[in-house]
PDB file of N, CA and C in Angstrom:
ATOM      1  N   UNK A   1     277.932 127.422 169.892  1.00  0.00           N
ATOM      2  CA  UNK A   1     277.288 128.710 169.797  1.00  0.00           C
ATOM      3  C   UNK A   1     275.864 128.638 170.351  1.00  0.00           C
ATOM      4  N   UNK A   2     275.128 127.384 170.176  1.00  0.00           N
ATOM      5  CA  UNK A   2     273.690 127.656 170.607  1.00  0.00           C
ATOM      6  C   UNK A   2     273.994 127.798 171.998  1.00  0.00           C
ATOM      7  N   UNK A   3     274.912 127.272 172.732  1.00  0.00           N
ATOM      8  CA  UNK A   3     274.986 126.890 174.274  1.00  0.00           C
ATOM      9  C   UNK A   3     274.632 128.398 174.538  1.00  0.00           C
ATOM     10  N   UNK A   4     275.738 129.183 174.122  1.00  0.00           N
ATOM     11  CA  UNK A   4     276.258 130.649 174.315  1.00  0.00           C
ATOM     12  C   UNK A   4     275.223 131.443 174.201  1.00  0.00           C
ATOM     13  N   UNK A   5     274.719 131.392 173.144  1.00  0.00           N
ATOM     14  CA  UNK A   5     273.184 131.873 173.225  1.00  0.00           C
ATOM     15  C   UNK A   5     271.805 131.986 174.563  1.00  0.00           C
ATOM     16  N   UNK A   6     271.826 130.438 174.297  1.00  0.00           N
ATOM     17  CA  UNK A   6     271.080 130.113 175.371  1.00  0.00           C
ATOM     18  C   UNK A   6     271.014 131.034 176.829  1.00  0.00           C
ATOM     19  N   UNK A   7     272.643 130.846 177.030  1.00  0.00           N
ATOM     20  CA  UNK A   7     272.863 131.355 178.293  1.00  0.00           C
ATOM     21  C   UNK A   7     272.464 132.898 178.479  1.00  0.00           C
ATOM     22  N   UNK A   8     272.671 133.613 177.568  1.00  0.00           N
ATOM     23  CA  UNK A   8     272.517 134.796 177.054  1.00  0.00           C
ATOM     24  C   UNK A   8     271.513 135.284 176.583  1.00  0.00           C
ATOM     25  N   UNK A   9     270.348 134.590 176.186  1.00  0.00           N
ATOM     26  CA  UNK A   9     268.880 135.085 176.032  1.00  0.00           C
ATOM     27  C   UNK A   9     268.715 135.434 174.469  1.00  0.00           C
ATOM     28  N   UNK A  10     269.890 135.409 173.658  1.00  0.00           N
ATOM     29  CA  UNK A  10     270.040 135.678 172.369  1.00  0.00           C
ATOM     30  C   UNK A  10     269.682 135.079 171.588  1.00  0.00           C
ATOM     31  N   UNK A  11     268.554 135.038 170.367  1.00  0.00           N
ATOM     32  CA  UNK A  11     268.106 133.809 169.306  1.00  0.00           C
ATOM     33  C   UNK A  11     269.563 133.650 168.598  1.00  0.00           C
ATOM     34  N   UNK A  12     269.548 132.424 168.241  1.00  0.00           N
ATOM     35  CA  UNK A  12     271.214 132.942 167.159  1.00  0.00           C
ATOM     36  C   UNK A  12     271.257 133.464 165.737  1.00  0.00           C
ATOM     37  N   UNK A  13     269.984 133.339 165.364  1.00  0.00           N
ATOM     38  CA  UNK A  13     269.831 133.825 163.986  1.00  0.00           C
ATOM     39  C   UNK A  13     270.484 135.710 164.721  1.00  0.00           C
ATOM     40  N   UNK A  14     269.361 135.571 165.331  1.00  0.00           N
ATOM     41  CA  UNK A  14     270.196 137.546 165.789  1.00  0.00           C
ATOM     42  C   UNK A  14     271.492 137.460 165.997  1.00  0.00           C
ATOM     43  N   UNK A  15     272.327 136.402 166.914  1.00  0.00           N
ATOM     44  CA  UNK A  15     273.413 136.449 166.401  1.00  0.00           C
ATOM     45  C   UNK A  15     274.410 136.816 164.967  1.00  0.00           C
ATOM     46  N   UNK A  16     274.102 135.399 164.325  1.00  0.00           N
ATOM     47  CA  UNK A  16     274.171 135.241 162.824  1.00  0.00           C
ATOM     48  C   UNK A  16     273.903 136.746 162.136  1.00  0.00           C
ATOM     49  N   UNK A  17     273.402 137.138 162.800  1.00  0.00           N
ATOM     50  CA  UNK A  17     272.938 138.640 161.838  1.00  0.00           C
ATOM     51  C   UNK A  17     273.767 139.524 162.183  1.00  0.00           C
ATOM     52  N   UNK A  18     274.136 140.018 164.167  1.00  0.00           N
ATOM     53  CA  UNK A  18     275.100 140.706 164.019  1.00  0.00           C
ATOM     54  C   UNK A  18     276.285 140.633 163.621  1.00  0.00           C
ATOM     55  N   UNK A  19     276.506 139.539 163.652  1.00  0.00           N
ATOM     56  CA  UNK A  19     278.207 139.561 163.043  1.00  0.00           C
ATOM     57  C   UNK A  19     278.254 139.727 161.536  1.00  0.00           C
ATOM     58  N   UNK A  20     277.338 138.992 160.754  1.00  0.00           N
ATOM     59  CA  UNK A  20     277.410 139.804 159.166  1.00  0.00           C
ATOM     60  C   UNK A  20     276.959 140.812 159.037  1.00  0.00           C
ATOM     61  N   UNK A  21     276.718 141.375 159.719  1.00  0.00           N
ATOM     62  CA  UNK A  21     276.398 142.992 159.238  1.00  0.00           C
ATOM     63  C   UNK A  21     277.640 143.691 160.238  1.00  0.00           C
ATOM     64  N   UNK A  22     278.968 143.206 160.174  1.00  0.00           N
ATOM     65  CA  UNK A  22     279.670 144.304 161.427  1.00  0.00           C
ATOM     66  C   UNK A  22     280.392 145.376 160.135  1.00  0.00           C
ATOM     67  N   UNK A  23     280.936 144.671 158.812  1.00  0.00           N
ATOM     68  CA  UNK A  23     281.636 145.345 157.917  1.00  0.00           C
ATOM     69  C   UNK A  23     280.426 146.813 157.612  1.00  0.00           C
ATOM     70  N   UNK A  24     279.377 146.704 157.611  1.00  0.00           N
ATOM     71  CA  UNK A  24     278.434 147.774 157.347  1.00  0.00           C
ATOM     72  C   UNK A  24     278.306 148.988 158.222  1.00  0.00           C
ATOM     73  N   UNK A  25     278.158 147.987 159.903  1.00  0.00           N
ATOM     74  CA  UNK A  25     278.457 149.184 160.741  1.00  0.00           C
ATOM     75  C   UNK A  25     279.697 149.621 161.005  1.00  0.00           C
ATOM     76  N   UNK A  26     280.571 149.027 160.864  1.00  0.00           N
ATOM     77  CA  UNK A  26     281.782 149.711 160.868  1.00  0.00           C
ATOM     78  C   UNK A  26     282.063 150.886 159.592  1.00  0.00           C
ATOM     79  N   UNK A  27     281.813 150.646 158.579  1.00  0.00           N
ATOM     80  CA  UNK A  27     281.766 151.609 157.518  1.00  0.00           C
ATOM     81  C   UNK A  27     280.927 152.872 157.561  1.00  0.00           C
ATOM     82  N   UNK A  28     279.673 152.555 158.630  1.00  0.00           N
ATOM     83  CA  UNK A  28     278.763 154.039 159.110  1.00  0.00           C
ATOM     84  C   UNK A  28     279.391 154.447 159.983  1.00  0.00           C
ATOM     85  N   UNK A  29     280.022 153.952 161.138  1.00  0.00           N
ATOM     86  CA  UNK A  29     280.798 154.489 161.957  1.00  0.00           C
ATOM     87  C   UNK A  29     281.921 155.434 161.525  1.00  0.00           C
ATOM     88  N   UNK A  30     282.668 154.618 160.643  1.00  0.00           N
ATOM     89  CA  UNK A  30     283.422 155.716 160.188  1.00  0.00           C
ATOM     90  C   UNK A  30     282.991 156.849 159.286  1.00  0.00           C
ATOM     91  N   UNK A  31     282.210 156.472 158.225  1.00  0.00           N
ATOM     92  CA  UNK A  31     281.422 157.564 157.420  1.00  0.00           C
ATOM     93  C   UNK A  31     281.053 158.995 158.876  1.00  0.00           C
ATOM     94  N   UNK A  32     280.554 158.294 159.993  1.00  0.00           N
ATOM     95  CA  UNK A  32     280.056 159.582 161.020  1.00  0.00           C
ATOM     96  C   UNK A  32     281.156 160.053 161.382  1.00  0.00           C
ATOM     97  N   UNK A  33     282.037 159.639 161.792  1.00  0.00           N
ATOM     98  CA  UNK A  33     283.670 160.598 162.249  1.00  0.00           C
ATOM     99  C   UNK A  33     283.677 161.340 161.280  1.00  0.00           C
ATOM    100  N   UNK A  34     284.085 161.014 160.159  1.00  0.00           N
ATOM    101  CA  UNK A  34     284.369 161.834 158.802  1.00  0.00           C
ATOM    102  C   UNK A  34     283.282 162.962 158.435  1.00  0.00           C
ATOM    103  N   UNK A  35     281.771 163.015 159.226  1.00  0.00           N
ATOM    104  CA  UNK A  35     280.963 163.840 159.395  1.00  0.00           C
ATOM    105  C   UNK A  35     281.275 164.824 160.276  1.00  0.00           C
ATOM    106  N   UNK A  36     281.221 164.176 161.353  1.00  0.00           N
ATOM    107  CA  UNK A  36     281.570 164.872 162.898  1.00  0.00           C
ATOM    108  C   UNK A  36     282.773 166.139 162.682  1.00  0.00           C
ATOM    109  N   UNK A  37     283.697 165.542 161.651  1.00  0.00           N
ATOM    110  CA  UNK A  37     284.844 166.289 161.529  1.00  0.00           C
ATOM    111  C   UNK A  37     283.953 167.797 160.546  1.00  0.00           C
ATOM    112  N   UNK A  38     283.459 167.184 159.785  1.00  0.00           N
ATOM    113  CA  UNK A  38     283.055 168.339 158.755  1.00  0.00           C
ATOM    114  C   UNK A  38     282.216 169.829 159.654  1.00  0.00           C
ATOM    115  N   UNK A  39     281.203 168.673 160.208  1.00  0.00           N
ATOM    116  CA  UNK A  39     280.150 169.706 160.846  1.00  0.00           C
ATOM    117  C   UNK A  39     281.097 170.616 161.785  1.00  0.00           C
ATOM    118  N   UNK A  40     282.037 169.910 162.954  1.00  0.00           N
ATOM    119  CA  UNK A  40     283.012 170.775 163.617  1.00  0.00           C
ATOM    120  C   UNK A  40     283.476 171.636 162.963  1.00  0.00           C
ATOM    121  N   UNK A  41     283.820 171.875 161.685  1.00  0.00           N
ATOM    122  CA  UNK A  41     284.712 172.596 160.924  1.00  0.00           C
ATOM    123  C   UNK A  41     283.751 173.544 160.441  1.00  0.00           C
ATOM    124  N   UNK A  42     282.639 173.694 160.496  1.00  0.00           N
ATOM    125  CA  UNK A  42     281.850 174.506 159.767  1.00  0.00           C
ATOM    126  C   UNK A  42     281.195 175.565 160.733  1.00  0.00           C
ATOM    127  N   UNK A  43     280.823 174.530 161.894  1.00  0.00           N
ATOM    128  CA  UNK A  43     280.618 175.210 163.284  1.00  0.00           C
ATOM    129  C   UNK A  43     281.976 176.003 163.429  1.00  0.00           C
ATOM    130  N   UNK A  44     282.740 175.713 163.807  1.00  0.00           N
ATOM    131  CA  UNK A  44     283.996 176.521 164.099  1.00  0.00           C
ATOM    132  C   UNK A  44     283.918 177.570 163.605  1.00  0.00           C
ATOM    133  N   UNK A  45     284.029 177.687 161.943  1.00  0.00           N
ATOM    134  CA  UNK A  45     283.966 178.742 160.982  1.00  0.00           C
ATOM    135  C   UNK A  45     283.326 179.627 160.885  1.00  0.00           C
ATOM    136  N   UNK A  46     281.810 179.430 161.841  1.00  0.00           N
ATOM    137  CA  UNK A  46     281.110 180.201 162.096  1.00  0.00           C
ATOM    138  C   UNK A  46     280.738 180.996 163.463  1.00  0.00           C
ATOM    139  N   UNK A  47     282.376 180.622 164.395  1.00  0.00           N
ATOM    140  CA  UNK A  47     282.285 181.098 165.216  1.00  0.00           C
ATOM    141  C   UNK A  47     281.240 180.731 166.280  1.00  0.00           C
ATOM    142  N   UNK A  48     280.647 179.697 166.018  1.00  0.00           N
ATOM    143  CA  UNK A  48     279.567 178.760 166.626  1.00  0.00           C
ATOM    144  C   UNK A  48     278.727 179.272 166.866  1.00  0.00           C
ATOM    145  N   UNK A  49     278.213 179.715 165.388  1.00  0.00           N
ATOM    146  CA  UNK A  49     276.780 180.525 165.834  1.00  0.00           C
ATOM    147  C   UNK A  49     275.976 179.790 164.885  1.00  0.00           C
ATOM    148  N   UNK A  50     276.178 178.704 164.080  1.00  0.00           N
ATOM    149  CA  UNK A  50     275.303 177.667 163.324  1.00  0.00           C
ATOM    150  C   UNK A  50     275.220 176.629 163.471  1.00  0.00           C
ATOM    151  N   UNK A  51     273.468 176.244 163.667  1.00  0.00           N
ATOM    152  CA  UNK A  51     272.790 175.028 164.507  1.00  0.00           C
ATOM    153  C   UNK A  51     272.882 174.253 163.451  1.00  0.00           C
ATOM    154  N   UNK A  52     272.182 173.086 163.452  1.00  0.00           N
ATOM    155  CA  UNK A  52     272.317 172.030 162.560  1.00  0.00           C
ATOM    156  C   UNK A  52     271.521 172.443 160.941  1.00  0.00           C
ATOM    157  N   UNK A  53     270.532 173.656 161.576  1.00  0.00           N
ATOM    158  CA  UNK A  53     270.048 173.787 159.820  1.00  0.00           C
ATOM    159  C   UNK A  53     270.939 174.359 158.954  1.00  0.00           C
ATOM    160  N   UNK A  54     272.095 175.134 159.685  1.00  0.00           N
ATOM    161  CA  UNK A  54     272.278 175.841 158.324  1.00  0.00           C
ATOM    162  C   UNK A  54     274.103 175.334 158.526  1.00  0.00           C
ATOM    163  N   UNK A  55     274.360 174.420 159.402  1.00  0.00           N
ATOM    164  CA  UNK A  55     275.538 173.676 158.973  1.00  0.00           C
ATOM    165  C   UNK A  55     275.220 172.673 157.918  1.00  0.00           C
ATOM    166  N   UNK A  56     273.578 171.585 157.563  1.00  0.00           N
ATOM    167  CA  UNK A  56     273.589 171.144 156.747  1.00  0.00           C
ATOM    168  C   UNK A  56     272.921 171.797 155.304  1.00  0.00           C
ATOM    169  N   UNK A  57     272.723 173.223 155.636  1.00  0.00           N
ATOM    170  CA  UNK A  57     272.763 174.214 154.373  1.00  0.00           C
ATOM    171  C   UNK A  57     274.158 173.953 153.661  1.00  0.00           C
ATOM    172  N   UNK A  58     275.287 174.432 154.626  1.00  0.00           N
ATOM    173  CA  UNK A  58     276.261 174.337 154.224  1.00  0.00           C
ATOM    174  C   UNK A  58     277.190 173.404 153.510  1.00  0.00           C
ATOM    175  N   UNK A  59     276.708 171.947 154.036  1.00  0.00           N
ATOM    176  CA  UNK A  59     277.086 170.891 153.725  1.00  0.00           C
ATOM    177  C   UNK A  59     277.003 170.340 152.489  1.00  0.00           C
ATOM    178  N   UNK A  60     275.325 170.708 152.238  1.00  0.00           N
ATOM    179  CA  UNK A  60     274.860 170.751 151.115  1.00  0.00           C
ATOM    180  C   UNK A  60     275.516 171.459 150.118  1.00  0.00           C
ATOM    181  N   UNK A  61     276.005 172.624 150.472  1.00  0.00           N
ATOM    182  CA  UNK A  61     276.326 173.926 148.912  1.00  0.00           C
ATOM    183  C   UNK A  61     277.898 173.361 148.858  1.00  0.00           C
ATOM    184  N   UNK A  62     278.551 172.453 149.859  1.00  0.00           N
ATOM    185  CA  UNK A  62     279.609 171.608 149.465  1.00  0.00           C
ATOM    186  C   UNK A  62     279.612 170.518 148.308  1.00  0.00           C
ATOM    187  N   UNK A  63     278.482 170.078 148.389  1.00  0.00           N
ATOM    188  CA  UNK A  63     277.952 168.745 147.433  1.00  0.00           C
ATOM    189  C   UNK A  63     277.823 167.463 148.137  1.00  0.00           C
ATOM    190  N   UNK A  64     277.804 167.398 149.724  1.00  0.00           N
ATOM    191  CA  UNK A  64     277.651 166.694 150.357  1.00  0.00           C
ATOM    192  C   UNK A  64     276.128 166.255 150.783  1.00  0.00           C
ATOM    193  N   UNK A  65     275.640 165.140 150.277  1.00  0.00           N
ATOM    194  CA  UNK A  65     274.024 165.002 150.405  1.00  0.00           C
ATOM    195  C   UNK A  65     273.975 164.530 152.017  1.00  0.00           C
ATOM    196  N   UNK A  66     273.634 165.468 152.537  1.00  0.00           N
ATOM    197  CA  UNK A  66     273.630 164.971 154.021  1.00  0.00           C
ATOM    198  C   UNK A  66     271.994 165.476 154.549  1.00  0.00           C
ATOM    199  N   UNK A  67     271.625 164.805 155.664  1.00  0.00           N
ATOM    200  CA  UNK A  67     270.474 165.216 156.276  1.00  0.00           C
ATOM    201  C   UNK A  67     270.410 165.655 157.571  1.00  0.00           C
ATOM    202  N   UNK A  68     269.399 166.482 157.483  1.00  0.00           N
ATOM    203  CA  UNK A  68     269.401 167.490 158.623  1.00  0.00           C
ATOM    204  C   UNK A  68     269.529 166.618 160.334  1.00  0.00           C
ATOM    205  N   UNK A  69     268.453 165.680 160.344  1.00  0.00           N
ATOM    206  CA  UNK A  69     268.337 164.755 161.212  1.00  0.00           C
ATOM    207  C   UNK A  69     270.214 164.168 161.897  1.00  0.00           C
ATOM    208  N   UNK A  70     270.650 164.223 160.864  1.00  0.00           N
ATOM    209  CA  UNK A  70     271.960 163.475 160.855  1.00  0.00           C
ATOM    210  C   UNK A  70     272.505 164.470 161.533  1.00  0.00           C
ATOM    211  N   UNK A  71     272.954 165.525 160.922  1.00  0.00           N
ATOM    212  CA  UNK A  71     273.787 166.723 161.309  1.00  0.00           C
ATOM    213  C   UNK A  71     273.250 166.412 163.306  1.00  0.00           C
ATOM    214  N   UNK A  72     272.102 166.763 162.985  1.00  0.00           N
ATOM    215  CA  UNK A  72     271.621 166.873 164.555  1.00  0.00           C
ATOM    216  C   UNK A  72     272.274 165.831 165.789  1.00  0.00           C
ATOM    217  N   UNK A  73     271.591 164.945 164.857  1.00  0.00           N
ATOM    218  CA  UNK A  73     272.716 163.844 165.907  1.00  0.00           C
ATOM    219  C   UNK A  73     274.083 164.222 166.076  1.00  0.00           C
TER     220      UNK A  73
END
C-alpha cells in the first residue's frame, strides 16, 4: 500500500481514512436519494412552482428535520 500511495501522491493515513469512513458515505448517499425523492414529490405537487424554501417548509410540517441548504443542493 505505501508503494501505491507513493505513486499516487496520496499520504496513506488519507487513505486509511477513506476507506473507513466509506459505510458513512454510503449511508448519506443514500439518506440523499431518499431526499431527492421527497423534494421531487413535493415539487411535483406543486405543480413546480416551489423553490427550496417552501419545499423545506414543507418537509418540515412532515416532521422531517431537513435544511434549507440541503433541499437546495
Amino acid at each position: 500500500m505505501k508503494r501505491l500511495c507513493q505513486i499516487i501522491a496520496v499520504a496513506r493515513s488519507s487513505y486509511y481514512y477513506w476507506t473507513s469512513t466509506a459505510p458513512q458515505r454510503a449511508a448519506r448517499d443514500a439518506a440523499d436519494r431518499a431526499l431527492a425523492g421527497q423534494i421531487r414529490q413535493v415539487h411535483a405537487g406543486s405543480d413546480g412552482t416551489y423553490g427550496a424554501p417552501r419545499v423545506t417548509a414543507e418537509l418540515r410540517d412532515t416532521g422531517d428535520p431537513v435544511n434549507h441548504k440541503r433541499v437546495a443542493r
